[in-house]
N, C-alpha and C. Protein backbone atom coordinates (compact mmCIF):
# COMPACT_ATOMS: atom_id res chain seq x y z
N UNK A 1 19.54 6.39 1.01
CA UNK A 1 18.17 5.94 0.96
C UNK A 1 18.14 4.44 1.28
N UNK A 2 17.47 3.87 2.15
CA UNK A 2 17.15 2.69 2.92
C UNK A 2 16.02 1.96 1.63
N UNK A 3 15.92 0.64 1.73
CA UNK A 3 15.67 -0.32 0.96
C UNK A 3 14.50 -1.24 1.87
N UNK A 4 13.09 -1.68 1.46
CA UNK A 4 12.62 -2.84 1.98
C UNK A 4 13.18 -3.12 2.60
N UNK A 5 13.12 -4.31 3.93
CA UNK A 5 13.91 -5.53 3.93
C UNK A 5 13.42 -7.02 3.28
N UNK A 6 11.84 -6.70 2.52
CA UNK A 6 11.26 -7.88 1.89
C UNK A 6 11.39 -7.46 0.73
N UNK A 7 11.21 -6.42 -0.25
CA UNK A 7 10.55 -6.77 -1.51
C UNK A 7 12.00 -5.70 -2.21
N UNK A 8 12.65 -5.31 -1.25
CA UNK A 8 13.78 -4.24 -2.26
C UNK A 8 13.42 -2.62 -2.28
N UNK A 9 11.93 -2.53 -2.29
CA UNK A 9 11.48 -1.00 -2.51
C UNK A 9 11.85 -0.32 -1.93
N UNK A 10 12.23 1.46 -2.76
CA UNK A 10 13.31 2.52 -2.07
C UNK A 10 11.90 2.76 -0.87
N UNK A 11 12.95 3.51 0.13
CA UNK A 11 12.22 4.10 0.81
C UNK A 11 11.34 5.43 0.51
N UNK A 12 10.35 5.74 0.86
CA UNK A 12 9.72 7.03 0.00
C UNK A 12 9.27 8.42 0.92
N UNK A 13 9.10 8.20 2.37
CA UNK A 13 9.22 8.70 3.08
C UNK A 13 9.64 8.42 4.39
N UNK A 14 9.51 9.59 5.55
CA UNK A 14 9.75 9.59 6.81
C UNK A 14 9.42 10.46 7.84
N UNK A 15 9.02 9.80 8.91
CA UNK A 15 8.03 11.02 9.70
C UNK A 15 8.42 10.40 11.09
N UNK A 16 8.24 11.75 11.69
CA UNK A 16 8.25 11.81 13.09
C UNK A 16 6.88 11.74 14.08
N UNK A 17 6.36 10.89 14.74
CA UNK A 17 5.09 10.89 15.28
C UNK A 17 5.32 11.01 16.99
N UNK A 18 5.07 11.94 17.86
CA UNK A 18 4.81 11.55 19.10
C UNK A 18 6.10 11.12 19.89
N UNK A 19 7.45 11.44 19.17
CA UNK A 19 8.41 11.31 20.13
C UNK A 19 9.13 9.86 19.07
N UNK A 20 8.29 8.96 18.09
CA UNK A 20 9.02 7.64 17.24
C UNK A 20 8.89 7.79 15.83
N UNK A 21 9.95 7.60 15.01
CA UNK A 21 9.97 7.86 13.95
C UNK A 21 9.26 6.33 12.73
N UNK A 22 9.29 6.63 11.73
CA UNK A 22 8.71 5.96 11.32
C UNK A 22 9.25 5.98 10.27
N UNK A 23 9.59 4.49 9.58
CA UNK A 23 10.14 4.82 7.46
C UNK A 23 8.83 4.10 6.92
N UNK A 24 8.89 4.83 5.57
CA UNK A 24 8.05 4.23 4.57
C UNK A 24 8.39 4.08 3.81
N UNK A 25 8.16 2.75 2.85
CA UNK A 25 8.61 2.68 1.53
C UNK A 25 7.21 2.09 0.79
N UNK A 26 8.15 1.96 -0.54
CA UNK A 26 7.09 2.49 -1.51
C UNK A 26 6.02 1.26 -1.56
N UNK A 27 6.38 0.08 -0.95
CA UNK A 27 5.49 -0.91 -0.96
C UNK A 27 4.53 -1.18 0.51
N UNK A 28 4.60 0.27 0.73
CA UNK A 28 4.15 0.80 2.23
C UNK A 28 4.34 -0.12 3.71
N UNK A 29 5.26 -1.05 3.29
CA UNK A 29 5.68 -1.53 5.16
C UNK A 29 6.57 -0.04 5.38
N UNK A 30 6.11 0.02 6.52
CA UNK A 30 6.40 1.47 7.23
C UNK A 30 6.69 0.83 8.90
N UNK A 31 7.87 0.42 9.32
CA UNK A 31 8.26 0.05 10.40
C UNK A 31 8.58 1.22 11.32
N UNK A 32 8.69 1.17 12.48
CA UNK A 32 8.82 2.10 13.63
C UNK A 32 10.30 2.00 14.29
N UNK A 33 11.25 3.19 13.76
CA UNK A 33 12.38 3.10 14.33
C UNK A 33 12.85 3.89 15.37
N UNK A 34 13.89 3.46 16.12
CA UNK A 34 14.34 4.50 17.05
C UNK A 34 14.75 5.79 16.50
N UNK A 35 14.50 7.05 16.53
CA UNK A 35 14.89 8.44 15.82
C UNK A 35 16.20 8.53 15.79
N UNK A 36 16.69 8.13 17.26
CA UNK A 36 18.22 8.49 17.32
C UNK A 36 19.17 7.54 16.27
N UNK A 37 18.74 6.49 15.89
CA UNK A 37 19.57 5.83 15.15
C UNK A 37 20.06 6.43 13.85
N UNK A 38 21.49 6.72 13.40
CA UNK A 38 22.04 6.88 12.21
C UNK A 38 21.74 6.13 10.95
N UNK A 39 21.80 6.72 9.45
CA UNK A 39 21.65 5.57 8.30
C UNK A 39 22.27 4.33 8.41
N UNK A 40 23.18 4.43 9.12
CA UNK A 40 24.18 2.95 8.77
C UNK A 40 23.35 1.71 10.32
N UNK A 41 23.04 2.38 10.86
CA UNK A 41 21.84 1.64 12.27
C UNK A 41 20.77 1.25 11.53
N UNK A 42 20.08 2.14 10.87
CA UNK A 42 18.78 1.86 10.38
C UNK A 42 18.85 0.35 9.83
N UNK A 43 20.03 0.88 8.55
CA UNK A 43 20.02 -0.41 7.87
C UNK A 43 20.26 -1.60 8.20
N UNK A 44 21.27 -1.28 9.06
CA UNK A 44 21.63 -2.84 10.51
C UNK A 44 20.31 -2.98 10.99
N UNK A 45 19.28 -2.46 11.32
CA UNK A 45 18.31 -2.73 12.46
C UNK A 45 16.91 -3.52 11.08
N UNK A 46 17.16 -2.99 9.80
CA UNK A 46 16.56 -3.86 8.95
C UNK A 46 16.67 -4.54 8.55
N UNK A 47 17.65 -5.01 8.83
CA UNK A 47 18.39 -5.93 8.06
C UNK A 47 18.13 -7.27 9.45
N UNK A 48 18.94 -6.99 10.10
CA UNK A 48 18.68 -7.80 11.50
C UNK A 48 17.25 -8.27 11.86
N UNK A 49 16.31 -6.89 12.30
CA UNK A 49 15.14 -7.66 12.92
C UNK A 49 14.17 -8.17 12.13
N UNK A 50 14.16 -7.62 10.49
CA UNK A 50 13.09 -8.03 9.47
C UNK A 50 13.82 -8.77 8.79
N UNK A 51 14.98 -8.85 8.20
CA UNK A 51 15.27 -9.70 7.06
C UNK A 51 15.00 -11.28 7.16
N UNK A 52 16.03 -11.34 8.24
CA UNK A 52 16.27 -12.94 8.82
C UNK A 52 14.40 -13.69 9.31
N UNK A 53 13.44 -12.70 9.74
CA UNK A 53 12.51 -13.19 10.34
C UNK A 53 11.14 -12.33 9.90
N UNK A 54 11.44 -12.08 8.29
CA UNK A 54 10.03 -11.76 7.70
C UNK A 54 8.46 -12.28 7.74
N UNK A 55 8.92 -13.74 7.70
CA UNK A 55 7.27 -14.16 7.97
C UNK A 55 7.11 -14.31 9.38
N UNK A 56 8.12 -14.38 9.99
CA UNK A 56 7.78 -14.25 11.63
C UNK A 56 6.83 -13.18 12.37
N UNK A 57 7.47 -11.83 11.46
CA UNK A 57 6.92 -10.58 10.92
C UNK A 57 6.05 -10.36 10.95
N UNK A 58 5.13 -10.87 9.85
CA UNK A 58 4.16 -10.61 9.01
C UNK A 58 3.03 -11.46 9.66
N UNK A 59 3.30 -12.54 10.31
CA UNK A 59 2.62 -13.32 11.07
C UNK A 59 2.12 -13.30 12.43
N UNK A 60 2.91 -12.32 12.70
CA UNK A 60 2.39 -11.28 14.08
C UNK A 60 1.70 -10.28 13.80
N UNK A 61 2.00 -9.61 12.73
CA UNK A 61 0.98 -8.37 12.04
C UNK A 61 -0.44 -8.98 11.88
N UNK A 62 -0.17 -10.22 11.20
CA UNK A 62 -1.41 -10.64 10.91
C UNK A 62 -2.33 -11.51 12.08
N UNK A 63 -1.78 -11.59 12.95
CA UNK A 63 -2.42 -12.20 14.21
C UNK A 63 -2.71 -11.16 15.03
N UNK A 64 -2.44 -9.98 14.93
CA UNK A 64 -3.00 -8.83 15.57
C UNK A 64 -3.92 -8.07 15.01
N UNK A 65 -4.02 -7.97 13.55
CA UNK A 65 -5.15 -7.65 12.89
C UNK A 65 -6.23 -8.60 13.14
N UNK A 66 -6.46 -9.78 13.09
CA UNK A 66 -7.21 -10.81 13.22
C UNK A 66 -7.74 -10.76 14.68
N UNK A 67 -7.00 -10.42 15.40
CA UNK A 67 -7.70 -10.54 17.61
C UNK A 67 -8.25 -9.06 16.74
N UNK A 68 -7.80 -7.89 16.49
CA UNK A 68 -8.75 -6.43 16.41
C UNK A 68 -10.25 -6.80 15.53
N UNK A 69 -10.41 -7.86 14.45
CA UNK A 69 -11.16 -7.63 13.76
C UNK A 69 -12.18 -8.50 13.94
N UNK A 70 -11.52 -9.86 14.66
CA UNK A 70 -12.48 -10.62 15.72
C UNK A 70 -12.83 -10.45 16.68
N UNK A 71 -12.46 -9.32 17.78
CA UNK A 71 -12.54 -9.53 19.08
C UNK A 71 -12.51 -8.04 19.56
N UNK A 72 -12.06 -7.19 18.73
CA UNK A 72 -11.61 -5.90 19.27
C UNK A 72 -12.41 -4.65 18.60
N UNK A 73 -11.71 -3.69 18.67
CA UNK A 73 -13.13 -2.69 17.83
C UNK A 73 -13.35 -3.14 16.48
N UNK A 74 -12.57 -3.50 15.93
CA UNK A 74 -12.95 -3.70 14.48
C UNK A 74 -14.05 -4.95 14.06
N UNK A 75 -14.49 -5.63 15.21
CA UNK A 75 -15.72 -7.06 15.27
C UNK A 75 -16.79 -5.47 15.79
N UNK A 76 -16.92 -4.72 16.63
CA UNK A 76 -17.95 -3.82 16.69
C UNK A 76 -18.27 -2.85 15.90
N UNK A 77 -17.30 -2.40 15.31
CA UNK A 77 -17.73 -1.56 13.91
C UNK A 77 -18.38 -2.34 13.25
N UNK A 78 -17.69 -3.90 12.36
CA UNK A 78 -18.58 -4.84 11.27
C UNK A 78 -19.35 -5.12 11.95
N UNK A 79 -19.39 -5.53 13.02
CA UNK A 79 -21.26 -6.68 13.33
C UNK A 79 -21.71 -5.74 13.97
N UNK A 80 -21.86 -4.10 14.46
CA UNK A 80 -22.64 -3.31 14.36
C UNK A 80 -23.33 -3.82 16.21
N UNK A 81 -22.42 -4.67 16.69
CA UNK A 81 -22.94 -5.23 17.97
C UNK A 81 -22.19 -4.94 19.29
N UNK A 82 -22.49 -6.22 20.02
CA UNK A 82 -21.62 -6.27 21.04
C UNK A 82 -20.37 -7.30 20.71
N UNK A 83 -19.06 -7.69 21.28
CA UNK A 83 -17.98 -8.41 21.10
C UNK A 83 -18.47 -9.49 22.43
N UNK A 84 -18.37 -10.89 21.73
CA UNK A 84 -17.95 -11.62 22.47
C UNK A 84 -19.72 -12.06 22.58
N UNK A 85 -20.71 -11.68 22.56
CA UNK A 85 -22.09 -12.11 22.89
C UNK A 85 -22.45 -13.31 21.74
N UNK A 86 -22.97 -14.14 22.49
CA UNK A 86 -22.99 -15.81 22.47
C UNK A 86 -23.59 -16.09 20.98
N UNK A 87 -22.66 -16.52 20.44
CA UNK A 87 -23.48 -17.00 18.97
C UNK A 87 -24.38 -18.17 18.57
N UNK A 88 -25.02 -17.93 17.98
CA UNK A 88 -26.08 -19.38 17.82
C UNK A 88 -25.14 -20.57 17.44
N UNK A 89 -25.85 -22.03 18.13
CA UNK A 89 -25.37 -23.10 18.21
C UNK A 89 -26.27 -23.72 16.53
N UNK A 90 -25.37 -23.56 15.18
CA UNK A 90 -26.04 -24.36 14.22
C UNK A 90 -26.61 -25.47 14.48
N UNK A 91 -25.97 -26.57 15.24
CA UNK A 91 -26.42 -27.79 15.52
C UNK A 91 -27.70 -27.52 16.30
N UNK A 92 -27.87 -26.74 17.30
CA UNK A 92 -28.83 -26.43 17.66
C UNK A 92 -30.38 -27.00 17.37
N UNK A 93 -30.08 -26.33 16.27
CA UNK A 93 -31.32 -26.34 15.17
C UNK A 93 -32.09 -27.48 14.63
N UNK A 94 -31.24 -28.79 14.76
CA UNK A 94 -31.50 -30.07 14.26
C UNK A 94 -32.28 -30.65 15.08
């Protein structure tokens, strides 16, 4: 059983989607691994690409949520609008 590479938590599941596998653990980072890789790969490949460069990580996760929720479908679901149409100039107003 495979481990976080941030917080320690066992792993809790694992699934196959569309040809890429996927682990989950219990603190739900659920990274996308190659299927073919063996237990003793996995853990090299967590160890390697997340351990050393977690907030590197997490800081790309979170800069891709942020372009979807500003700019991408997730700004047209909340503002119920169009993306990208010209917002009022506050100063404007003065």
């Amino acid at each position: 059983m495979l481990a976080c590479p941030f917080c320690g938590a066992a792993e809790s599941d694992r699934f196959d989607l569309e040809g890429r596998r996927f682990l989950v653990f219990g603190c739900m980072f659920t990274p996308e691994v190659d299927p073919a890789l063996g237990e003793a790969e996995l853990a090299e490949l967590l160890r390697t690409r997340f351990g050393p460069q977690g907030a590197g990580y997490f800081r790309r996760t979170c800069d891709a949520l942020h372009v979807y929720v500003a700019k991408g479908e997730g700004a047209r679901v909340l503002t119920g609008g169009a993306v990208g149409a010209p917002t009022p100039d506050p100063d404007a107003a003065r």
